[in-house]
N, C-alpha and C. Protein backbone atom coordinates (compact mmCIF):
# COMPACT_ATOMS: atom_id res chain seq x y z
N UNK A 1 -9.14 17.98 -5.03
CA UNK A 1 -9.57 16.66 -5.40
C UNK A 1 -11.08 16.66 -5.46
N UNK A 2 -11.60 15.64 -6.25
CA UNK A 2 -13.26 15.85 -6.29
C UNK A 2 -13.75 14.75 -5.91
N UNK A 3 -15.00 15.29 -4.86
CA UNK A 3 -15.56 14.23 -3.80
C UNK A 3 -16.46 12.79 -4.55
N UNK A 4 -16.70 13.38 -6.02
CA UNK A 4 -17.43 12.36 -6.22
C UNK A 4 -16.68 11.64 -7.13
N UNK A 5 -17.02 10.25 -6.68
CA UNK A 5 -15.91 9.00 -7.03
C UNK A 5 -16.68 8.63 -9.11
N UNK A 6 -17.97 9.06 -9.18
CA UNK A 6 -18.25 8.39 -10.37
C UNK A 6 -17.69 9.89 -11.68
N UNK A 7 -17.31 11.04 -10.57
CA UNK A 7 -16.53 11.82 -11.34
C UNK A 7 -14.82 11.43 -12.60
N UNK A 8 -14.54 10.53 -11.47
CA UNK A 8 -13.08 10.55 -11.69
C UNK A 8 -13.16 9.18 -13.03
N UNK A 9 -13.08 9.64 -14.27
CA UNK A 9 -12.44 8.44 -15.45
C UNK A 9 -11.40 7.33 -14.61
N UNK A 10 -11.46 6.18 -14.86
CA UNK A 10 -10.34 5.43 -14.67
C UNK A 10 -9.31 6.19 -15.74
N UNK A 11 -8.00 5.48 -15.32
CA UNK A 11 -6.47 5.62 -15.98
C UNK A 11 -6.51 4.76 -17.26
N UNK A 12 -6.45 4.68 -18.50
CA UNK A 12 -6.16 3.51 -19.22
C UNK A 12 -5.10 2.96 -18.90
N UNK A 13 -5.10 1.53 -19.24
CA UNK A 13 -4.12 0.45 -19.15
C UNK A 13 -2.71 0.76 -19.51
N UNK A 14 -2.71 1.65 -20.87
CA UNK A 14 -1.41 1.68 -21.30
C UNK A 14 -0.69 2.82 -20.90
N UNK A 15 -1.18 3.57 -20.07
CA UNK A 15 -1.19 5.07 -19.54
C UNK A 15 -0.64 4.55 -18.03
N UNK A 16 -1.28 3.56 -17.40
CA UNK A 16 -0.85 3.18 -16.33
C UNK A 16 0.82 2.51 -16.52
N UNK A 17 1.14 1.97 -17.19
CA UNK A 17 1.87 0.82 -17.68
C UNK A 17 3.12 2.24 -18.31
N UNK A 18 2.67 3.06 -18.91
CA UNK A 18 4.23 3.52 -19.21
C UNK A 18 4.18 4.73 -17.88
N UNK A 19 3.30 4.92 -17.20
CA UNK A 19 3.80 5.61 -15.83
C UNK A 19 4.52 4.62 -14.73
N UNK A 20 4.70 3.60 -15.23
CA UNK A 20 5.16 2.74 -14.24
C UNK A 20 6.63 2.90 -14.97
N UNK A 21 6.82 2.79 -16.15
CA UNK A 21 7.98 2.33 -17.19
C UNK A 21 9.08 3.69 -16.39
N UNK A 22 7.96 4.87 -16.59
CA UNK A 22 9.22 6.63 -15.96
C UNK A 22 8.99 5.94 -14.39
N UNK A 23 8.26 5.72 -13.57
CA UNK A 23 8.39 4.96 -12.13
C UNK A 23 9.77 4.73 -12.25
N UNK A 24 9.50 3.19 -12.86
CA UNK A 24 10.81 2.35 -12.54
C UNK A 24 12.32 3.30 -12.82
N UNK A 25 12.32 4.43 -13.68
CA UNK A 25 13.55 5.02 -13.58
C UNK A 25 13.93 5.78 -12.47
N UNK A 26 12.93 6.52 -11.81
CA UNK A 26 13.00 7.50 -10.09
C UNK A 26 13.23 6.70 -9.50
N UNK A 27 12.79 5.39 -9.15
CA UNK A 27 13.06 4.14 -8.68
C UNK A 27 14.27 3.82 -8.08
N UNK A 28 15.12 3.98 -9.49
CA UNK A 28 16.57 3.43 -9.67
C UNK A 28 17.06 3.80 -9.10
N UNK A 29 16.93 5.41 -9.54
CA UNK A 29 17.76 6.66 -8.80
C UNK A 29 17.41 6.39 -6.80
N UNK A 30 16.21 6.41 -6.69
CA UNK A 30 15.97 6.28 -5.51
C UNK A 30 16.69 5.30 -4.37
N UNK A 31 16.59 4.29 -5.08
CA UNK A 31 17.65 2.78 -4.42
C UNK A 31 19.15 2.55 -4.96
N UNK A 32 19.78 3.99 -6.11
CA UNK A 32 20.60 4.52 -6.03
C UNK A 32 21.36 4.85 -4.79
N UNK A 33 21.22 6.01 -4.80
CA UNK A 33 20.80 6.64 -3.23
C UNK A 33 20.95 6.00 -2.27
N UNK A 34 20.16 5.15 -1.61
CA UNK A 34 20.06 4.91 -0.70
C UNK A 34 21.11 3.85 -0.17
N UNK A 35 21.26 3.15 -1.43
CA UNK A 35 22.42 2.27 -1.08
C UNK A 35 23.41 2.77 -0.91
N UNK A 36 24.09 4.63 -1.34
CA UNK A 36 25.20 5.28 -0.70
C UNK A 36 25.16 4.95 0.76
N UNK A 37 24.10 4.94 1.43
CA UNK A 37 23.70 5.30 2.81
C UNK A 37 24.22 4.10 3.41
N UNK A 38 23.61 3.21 2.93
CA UNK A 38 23.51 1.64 3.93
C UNK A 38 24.71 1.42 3.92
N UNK A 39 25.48 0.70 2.64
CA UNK A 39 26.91 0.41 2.58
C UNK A 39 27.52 0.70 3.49
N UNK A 40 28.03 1.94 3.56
CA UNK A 40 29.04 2.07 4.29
C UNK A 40 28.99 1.07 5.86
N UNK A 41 27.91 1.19 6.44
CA UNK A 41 27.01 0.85 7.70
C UNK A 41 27.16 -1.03 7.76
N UNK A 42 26.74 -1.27 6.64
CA UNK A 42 26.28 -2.73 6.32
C UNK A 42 27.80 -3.57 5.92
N UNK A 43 28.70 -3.05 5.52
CA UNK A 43 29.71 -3.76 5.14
C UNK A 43 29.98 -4.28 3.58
N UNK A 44 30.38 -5.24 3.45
CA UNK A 44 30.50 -5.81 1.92
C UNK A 44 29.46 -6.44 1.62
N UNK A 45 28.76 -7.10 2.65
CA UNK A 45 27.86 -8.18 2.54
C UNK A 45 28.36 -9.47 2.25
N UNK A 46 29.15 -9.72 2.80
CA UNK A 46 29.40 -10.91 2.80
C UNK A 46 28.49 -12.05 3.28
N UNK A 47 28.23 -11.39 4.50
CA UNK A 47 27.21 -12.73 5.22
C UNK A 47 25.76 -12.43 4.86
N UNK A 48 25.04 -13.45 5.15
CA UNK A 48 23.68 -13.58 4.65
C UNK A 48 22.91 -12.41 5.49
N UNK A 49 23.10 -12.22 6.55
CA UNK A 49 22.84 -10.89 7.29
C UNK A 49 22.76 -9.73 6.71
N UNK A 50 23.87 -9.65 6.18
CA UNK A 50 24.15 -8.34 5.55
C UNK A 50 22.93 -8.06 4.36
N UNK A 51 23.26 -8.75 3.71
CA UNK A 51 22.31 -9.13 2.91
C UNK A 51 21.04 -8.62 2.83
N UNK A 52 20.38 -9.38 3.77
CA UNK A 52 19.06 -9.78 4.14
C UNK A 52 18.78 -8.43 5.03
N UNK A 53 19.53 -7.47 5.37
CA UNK A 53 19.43 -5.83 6.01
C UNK A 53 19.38 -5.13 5.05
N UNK A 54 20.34 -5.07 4.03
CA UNK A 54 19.96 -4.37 2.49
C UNK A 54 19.07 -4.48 2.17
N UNK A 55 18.45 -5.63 2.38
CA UNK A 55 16.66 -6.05 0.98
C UNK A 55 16.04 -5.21 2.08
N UNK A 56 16.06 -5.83 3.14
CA UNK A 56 15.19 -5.10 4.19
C UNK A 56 14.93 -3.73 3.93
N UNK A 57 15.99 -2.98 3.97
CA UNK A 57 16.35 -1.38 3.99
C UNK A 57 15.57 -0.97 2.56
N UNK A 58 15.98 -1.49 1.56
CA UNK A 58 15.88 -0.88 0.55
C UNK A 58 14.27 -1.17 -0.07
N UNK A 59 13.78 -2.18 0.54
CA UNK A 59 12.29 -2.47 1.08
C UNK A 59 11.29 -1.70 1.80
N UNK A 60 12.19 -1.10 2.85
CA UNK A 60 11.74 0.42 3.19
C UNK A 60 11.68 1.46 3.49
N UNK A 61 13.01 1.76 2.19
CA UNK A 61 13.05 2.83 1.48
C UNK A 61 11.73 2.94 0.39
N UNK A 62 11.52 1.52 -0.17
CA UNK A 62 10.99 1.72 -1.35
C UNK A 62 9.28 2.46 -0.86
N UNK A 63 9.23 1.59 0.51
CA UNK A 63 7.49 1.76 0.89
C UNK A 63 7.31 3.26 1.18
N UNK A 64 8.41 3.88 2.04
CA UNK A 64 8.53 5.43 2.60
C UNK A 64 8.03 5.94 1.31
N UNK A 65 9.01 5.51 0.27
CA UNK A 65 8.86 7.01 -0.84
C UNK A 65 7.52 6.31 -1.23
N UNK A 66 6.89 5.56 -1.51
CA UNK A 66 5.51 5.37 -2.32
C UNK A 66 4.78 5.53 -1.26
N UNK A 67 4.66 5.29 -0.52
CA UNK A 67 3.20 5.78 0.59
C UNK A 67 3.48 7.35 1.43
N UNK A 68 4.34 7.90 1.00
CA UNK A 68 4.72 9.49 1.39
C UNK A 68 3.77 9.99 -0.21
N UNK A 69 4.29 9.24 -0.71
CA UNK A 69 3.58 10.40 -1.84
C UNK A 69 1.77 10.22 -1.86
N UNK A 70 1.57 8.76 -2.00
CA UNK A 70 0.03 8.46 -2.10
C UNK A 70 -0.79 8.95 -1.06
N UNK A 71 0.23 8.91 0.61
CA UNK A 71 -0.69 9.72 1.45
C UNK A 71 -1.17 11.27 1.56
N UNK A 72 -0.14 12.02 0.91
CA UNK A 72 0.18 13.31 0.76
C UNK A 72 -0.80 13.82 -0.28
N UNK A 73 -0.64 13.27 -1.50
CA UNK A 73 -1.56 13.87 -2.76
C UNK A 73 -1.77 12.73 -3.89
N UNK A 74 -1.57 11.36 -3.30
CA UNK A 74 -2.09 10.60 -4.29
C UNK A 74 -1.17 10.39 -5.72
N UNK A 75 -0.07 11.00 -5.65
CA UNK A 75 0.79 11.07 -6.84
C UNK A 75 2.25 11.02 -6.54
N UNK A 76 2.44 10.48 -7.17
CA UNK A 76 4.16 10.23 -7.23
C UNK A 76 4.64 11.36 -8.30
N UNK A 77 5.98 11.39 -8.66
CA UNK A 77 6.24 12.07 -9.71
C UNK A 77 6.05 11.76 -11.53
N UNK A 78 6.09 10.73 -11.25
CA UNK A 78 5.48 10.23 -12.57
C UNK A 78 3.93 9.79 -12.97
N UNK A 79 3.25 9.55 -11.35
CA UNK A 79 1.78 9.52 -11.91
C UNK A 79 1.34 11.21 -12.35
N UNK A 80 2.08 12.34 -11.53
CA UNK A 80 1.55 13.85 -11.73
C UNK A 80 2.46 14.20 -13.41
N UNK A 81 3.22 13.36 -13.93
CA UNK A 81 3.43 13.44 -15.23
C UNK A 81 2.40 12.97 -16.43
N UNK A 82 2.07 11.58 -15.78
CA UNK A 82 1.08 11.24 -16.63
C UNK A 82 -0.50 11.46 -15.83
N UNK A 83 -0.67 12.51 -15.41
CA UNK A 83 -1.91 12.79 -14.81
C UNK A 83 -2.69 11.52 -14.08
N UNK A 84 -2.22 10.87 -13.72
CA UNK A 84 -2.64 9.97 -12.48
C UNK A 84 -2.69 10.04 -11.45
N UNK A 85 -3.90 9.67 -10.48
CA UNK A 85 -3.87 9.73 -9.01
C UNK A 85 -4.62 8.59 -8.20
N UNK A 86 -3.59 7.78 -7.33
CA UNK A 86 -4.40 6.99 -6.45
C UNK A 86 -5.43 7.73 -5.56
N UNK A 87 -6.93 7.18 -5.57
CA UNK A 87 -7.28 7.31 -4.74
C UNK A 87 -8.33 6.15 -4.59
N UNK A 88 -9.25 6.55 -3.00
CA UNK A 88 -9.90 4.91 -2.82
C UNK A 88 -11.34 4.99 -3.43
N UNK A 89 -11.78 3.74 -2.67
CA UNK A 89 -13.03 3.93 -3.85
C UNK A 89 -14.55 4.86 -3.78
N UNK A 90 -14.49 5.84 -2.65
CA UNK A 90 -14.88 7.06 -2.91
C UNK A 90 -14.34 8.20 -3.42
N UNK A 91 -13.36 7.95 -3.99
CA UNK A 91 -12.80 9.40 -4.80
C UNK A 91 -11.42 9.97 -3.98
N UNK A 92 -11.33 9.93 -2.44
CA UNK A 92 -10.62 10.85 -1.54
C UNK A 92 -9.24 9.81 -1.27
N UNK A 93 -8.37 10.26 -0.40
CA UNK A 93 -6.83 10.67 -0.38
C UNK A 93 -6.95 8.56 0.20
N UNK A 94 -5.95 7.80 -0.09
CA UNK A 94 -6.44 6.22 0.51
C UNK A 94 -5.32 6.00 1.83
N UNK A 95 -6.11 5.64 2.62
CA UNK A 95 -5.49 5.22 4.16
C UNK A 95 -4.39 5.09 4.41
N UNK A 96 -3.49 4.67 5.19
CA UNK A 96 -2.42 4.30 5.01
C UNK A 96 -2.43 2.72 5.11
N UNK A 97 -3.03 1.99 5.55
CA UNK A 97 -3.49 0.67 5.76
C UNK A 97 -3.55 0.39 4.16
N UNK A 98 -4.28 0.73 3.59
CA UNK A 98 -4.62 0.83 1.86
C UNK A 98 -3.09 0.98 1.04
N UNK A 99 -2.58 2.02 1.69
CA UNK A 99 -1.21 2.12 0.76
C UNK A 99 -0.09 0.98 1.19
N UNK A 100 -0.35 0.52 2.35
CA UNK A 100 0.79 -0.83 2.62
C UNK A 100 -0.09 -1.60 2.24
N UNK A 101 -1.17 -1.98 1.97
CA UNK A 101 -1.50 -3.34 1.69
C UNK A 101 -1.27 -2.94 -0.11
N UNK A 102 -1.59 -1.98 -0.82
CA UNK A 102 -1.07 -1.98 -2.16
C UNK A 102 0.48 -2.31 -2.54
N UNK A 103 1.30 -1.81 -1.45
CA UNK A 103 2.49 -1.28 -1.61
C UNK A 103 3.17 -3.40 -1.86
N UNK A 104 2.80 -3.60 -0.78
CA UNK A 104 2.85 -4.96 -0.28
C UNK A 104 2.44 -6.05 -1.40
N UNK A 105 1.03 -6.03 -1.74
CA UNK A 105 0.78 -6.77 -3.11
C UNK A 105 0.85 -6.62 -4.50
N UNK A 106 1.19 -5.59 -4.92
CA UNK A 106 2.19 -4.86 -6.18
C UNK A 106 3.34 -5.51 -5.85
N UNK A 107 4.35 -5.53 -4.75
CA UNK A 107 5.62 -6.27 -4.68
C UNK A 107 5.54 -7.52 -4.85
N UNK A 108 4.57 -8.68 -4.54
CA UNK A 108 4.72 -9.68 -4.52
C UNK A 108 4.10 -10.12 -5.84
N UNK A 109 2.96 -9.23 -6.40
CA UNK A 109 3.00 -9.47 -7.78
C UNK A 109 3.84 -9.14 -9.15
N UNK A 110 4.81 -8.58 -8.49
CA UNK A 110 6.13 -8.08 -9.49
C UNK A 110 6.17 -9.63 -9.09
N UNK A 111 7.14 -10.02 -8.00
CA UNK A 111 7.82 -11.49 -8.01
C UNK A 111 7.30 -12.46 -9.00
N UNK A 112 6.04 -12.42 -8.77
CA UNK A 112 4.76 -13.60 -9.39
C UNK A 112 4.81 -12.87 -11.12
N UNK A 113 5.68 -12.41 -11.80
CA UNK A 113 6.04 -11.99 -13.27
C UNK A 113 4.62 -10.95 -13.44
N UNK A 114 4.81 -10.14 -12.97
CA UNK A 114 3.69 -9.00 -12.84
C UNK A 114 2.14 -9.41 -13.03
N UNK A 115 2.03 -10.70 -12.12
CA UNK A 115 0.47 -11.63 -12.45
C UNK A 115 -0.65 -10.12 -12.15
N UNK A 116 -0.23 -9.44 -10.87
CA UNK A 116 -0.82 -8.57 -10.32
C UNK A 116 -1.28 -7.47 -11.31
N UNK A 117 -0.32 -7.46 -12.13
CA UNK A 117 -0.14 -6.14 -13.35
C UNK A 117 -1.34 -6.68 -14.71
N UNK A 118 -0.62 -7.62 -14.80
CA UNK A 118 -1.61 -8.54 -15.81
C UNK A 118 -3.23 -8.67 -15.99
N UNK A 119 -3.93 -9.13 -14.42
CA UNK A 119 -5.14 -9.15 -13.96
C UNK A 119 -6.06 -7.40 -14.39
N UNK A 120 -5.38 -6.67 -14.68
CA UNK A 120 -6.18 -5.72 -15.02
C UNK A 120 -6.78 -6.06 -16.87
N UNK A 121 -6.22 -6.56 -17.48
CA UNK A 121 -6.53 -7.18 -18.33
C UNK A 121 -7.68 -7.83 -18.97
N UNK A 122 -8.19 -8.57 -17.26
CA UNK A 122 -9.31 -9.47 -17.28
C UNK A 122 -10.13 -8.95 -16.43
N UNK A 123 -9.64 -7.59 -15.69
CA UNK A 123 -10.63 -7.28 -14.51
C UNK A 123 -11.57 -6.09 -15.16
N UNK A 124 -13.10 -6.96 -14.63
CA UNK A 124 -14.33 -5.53 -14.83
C UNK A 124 -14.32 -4.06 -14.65
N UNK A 125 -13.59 -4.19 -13.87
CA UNK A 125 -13.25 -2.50 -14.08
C UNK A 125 -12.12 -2.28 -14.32
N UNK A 126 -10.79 -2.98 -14.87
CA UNK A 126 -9.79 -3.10 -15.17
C UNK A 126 -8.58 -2.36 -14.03
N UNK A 127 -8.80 -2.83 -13.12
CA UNK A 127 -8.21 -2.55 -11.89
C UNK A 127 -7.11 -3.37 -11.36
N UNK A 128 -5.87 -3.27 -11.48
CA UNK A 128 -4.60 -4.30 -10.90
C UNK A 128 -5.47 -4.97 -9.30
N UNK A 129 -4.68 -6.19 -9.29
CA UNK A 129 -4.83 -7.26 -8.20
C UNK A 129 -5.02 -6.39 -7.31
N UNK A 130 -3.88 -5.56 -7.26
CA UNK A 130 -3.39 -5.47 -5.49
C UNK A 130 -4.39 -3.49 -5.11
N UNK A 131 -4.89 -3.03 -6.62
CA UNK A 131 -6.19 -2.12 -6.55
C UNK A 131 -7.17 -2.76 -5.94
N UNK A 132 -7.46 -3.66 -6.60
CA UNK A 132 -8.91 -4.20 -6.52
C UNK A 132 -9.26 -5.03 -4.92
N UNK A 133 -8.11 -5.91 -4.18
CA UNK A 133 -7.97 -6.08 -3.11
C UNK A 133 -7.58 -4.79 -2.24
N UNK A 134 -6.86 -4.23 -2.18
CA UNK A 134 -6.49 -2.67 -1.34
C UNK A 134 -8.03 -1.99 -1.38
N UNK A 135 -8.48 -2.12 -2.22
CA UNK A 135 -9.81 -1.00 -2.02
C UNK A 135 -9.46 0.77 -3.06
N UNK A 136 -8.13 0.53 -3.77
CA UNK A 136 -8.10 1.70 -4.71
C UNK A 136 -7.89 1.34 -5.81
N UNK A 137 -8.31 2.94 -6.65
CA UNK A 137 -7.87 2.72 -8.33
C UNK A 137 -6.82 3.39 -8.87
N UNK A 138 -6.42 3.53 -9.62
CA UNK A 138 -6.08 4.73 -9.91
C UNK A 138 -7.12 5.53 -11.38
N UNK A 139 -6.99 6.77 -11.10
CA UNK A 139 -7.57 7.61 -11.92
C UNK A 139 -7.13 8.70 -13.18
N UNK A 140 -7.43 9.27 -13.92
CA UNK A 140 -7.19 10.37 -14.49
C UNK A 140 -7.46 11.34 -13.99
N UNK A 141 -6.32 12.51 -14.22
CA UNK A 141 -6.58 13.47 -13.42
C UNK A 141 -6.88 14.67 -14.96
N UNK A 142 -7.43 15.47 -14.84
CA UNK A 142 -8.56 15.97 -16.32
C UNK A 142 -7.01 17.38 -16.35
N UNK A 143 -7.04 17.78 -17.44
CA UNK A 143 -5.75 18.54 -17.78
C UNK A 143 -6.18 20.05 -16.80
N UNK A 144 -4.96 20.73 -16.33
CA UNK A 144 -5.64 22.34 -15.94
C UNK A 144 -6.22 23.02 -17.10
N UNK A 145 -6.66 24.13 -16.98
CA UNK A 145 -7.32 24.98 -17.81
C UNK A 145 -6.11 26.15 -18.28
């Protein structure tokens, strides 16, 4: 990784936006998965309990796999497809404090019809909500040789 932060190009917008599009399919698969696990454990769900342990669970499932990867190397499998990498705003690997508070306001700006997603749009350095509050960007990562 390279130490200097005015090294690293931002990600373009639409580069970010269809790494999210292959995201959302590992995603699927991911909370696929996991719901083999819970079910059995959790029941039919009948009651609001049940319920409300699934969202839970599968809430964090979702945070494990995204802040395992951002703490590790800054990339998920689809940002290292489309050469993207979180990092903070000196250039290096972002906290874990940083990756739940992203993880956290990316979710609630999905709810809010991707307001969070949107704001890069209008933002000076064109940085999502929950970047620009967290303290990261994401970047381009320059092709190997």
């Amino acid at each position: 990784m390279q130490d200097n932060a005015t090294d690293l190009a931002p990600a373009p917008f639409l580069v970010r936006i269809a790494a999210m599009i292959y995201e959302s399919l590992l995603v699927a698969a991911v909370v696929f998965v996991a719901s083999f696990i819970i079910i059995p454990v959790v029941g039919e769900m009948h009651a609001p309990w049940q319920r409300h342990l699934f969202q839970a669970y599968i809430a964090g499932v979702l945070f494990a796999y995204f802040s395992a990867f951002w703490l590790r190397s800054g990339q998920t499998l689809a940002m290292k497809t489309w050469r993207i990498r979180l990092v903070n705003r000196n250039g290096g690997r972002p906290s874990f404090k940083q990756a739940a508070l992203r993880f956290v306001l990316a979710f609630f700006g999905l709810l809010l019809a991707g307001s969070g997603f949107w704001w890069a749009l209008f933002d000076r350095d064109r940085l999502f909500l929950h970047d620009r509050i967290a303290g990261t960007r994401l970047v381009r990562v320059p092709r190997k040789a």
